[in-house]
N, C-alpha and C. Protein backbone atom coordinates (compact mmCIF):
# COMPACT_ATOMS: atom_id res chain seq x y z
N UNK A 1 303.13 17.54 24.49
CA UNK A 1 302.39 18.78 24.66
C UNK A 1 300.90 18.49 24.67
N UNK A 2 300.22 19.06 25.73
CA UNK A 2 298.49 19.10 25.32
C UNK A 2 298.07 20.15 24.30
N UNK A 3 296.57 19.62 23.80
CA UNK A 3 295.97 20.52 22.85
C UNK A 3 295.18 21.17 23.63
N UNK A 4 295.31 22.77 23.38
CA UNK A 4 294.68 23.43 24.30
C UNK A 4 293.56 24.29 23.72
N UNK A 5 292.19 24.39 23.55
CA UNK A 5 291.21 25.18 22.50
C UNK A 5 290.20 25.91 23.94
N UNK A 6 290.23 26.98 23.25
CA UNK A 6 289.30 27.77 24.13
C UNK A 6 288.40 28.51 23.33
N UNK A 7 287.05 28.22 23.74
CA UNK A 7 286.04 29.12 22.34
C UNK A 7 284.64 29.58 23.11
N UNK A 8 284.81 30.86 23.32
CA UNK A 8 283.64 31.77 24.21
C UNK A 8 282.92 32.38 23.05
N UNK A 9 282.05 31.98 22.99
CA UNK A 9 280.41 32.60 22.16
C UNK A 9 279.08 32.90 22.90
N UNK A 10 278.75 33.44 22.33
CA UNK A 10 277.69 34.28 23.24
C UNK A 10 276.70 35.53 22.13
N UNK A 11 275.91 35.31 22.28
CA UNK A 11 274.45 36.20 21.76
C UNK A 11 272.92 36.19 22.65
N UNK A 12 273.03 37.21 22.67
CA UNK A 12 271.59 37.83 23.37
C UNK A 12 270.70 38.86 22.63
N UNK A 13 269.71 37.76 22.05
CA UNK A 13 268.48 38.59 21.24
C UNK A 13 267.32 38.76 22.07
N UNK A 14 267.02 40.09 22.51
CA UNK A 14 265.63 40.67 22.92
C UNK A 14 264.30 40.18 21.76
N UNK A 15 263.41 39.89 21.86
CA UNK A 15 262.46 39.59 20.65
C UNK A 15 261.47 40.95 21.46
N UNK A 16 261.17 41.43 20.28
CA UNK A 16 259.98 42.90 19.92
C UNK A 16 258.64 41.66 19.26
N UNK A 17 257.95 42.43 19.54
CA UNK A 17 256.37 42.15 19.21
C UNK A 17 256.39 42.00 17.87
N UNK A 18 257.35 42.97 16.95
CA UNK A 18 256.85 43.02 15.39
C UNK A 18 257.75 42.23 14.58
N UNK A 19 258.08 41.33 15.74
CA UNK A 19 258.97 39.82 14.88
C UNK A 19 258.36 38.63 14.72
N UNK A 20 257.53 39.00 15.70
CA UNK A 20 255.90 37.50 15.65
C UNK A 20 255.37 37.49 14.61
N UNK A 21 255.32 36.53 13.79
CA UNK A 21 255.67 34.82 14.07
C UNK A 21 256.42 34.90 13.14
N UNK A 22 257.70 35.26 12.56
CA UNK A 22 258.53 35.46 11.77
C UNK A 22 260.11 35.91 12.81
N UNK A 23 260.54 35.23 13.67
CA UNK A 23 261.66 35.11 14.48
C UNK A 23 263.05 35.64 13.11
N UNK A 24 263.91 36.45 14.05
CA UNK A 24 265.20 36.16 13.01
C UNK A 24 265.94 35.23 14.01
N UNK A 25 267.05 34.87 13.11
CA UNK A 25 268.11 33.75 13.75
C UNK A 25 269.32 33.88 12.99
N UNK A 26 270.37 33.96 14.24
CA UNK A 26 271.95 34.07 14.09
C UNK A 26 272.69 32.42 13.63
N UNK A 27 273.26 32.37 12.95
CA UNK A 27 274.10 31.18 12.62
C UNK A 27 275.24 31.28 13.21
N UNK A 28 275.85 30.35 13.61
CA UNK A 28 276.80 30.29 14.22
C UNK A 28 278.11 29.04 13.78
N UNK A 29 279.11 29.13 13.03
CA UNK A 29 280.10 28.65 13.21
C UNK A 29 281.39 28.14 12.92
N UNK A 30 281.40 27.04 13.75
CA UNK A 30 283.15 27.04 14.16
C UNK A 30 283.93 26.10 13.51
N UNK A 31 285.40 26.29 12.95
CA UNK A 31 285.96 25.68 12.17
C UNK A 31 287.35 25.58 13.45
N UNK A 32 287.26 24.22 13.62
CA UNK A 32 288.54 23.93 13.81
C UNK A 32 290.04 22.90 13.50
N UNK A 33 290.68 23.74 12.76
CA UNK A 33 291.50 23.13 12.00
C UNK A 33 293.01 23.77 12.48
N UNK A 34 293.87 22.22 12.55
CA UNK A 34 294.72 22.25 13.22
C UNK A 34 295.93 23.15 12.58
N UNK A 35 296.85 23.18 12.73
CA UNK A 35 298.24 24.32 12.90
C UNK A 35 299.36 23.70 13.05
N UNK A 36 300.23 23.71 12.31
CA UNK A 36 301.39 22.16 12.52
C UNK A 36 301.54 22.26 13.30
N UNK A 37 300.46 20.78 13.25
CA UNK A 37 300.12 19.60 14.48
C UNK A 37 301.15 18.58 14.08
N UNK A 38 302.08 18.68 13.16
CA UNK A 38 303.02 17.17 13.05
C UNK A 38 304.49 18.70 12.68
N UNK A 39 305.62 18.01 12.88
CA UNK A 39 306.75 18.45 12.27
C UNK A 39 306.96 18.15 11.05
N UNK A 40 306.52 17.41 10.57
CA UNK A 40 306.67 17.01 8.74
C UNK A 40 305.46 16.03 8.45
N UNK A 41 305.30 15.54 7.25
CA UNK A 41 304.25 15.43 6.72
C UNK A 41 304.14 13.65 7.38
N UNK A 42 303.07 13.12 7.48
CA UNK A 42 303.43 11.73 8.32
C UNK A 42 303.53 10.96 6.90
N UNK A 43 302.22 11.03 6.00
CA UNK A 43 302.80 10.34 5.10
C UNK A 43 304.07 10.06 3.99
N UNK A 44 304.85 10.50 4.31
CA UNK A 44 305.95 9.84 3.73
C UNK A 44 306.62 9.02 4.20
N UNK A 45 306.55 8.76 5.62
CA UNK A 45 307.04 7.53 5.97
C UNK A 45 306.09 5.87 6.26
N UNK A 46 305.61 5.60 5.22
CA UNK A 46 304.41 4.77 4.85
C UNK A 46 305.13 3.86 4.26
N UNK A 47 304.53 2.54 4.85
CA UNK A 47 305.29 1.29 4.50
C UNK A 47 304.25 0.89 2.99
N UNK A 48 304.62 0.23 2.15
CA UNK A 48 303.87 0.34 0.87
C UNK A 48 303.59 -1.03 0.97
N UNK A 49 302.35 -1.54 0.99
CA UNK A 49 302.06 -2.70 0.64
C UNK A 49 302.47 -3.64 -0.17
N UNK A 50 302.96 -4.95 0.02
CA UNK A 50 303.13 -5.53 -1.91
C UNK A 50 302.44 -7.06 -1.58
């Protein structure tokens, strides 16, 4: 199967005169964390060193 991520963001700030020289600003973000991405846990089948 491919991994398929699609992520549309978008902001549009007009700046007014009575924001000079003191700008605001949007933060932005993105967490991507997977979703069983394995059928069972991988580590348990781990060969053990000796």
């Amino acid at each position: 199967t491919d991994n398929v991520v699609w992520l549309t963001t978008g902001t549009t700030h007009i700046a007014r005169a009575e924001e000079w020289p003191i700008m605001p600003t949007e933060w932005v973000h993105v967490l991507l964390k997977p979703w069983n991405f394995f059928d069972e846990t991988p580590t348990l089948n781990l060969n053990t060193a000796k």
